[in-house]
C-alpha atoms as a PDB file:
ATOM      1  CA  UNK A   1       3.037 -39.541 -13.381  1.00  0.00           C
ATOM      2  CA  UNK A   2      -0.010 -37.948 -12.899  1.00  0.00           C
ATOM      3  CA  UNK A   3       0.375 -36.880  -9.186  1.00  0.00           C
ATOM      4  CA  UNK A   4       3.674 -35.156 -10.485  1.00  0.00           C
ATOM      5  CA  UNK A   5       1.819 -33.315 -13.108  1.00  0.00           C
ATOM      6  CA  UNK A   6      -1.206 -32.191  -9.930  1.00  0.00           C
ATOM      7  CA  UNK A   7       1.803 -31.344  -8.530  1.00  0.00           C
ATOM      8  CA  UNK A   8       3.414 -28.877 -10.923  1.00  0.00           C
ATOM      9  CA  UNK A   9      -0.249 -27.730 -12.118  1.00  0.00           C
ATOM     10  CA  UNK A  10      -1.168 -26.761  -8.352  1.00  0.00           C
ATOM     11  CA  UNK A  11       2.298 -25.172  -7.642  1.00  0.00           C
ATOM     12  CA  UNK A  12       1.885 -23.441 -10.922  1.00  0.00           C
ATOM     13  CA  UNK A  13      -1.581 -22.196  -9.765  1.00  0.00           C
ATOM     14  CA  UNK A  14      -0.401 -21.413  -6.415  1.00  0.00           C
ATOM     15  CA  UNK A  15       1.944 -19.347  -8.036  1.00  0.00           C
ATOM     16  CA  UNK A  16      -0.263 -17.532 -10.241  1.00  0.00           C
ATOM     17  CA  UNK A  17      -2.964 -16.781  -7.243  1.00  0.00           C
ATOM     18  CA  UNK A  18      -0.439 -15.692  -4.913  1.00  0.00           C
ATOM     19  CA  UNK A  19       1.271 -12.980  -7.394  1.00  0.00           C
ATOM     20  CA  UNK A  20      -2.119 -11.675  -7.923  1.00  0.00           C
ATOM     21  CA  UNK A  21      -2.807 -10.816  -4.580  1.00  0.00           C
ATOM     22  CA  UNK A  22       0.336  -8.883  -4.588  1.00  0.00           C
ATOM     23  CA  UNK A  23      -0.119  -6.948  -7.565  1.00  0.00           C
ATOM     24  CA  UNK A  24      -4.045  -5.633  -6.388  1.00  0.00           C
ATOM     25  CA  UNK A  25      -2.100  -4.294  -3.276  1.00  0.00           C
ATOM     26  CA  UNK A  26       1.165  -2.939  -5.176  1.00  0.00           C
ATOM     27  CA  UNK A  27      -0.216   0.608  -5.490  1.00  0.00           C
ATOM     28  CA  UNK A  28      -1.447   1.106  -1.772  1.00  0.00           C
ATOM     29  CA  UNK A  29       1.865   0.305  -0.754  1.00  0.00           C
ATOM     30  CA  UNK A  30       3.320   2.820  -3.071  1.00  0.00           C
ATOM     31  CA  UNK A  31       0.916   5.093  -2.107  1.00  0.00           C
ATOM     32  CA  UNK A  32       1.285   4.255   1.822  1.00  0.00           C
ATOM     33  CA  UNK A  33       5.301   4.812   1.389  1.00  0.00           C
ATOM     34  CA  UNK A  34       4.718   8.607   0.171  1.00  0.00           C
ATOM     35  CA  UNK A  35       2.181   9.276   2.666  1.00  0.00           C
ATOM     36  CA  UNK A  36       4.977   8.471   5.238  1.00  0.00           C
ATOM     37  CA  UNK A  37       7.532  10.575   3.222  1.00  0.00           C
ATOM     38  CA  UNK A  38       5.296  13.639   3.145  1.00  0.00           C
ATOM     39  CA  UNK A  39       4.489  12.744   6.714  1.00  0.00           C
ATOM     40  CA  UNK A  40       8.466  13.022   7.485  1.00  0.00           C
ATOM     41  CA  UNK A  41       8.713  15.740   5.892  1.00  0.00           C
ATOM     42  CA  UNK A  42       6.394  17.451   7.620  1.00  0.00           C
ATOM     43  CA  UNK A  43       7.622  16.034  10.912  1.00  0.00           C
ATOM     44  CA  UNK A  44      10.931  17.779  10.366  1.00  0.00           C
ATOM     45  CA  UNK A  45       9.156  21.270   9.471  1.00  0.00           C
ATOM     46  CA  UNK A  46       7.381  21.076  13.079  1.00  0.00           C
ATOM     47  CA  UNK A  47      10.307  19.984  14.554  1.00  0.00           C
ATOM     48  CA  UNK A  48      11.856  23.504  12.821  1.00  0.00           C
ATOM     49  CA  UNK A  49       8.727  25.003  14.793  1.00  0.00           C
ATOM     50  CA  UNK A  50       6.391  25.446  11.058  1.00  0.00           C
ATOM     51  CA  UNK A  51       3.172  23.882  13.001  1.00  0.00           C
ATOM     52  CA  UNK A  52       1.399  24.881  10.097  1.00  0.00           C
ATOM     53  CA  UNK A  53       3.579  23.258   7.618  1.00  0.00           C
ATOM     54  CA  UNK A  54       3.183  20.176   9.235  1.00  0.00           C
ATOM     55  CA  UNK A  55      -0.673  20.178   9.588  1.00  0.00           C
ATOM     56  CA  UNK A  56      -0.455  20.813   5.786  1.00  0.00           C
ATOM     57  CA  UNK A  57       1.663  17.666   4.855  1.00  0.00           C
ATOM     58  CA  UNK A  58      -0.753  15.696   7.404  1.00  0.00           C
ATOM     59  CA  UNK A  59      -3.499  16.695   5.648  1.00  0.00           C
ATOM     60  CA  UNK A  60      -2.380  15.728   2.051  1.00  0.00           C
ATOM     61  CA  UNK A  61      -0.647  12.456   3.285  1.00  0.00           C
ATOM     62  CA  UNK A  62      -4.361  11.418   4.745  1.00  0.00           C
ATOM     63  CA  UNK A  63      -6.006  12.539   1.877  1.00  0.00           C
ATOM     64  CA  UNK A  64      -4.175  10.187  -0.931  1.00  0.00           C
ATOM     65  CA  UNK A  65      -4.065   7.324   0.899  1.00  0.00           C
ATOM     66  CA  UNK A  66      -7.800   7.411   2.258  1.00  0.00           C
ATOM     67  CA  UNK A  67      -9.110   8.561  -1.027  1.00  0.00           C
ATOM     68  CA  UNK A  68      -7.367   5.557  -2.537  1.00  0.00           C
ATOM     69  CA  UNK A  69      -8.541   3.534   0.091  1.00  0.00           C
ATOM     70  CA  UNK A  70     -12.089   4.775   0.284  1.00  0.00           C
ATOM     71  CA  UNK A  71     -11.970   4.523  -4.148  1.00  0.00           C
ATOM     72  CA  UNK A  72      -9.785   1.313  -4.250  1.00  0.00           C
ATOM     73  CA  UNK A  73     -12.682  -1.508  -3.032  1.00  0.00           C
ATOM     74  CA  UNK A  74      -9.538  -3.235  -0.815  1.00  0.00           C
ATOM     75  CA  UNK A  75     -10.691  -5.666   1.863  1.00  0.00           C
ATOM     76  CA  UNK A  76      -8.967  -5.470   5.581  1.00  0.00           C
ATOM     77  CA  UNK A  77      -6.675  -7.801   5.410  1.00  0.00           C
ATOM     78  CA  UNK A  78      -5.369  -5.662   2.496  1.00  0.00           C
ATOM     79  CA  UNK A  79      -5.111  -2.363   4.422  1.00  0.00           C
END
């Protein structure tokens, strides 16, 4: 009985731990996804021939996500 109870408890802990980790790195990832989207964006303007349009959308994509990064205290393995 009480190696099925260490067993739930660490599962349950496991659990707990593991959904953690995903919720610190939740917002990067949101914030990673619209980088790319402003980076498509932009893509398609330069592919239009807008050069400036594009080094626009590059330059706010990089911004958010390294200000985030640079603000955020994430480790490597989270970036």
């Amino acid at each position: 009985m009480k190696i099925i109870n260490f067993v739930i408890t660490f599962l349950f802990v496991l659990s707990f731990l593991s959904s953690f980790a995903k919720a610190q790195t939740e917002r990067l990832d949101n914030l990673a996804a619209c980088a790319g989207v402003i980076i498509g964006n932009g893509a398609v303007d330069f592919y239009l021939g807008d050069e400036q349009s594009f080094d626009i959308a590059a330059n706010i994509a990089y911004s958010a996500y390294l200000s985030e990064v640079f603000s955020g205290g994430y480790q490597q393995k989270d970036l």
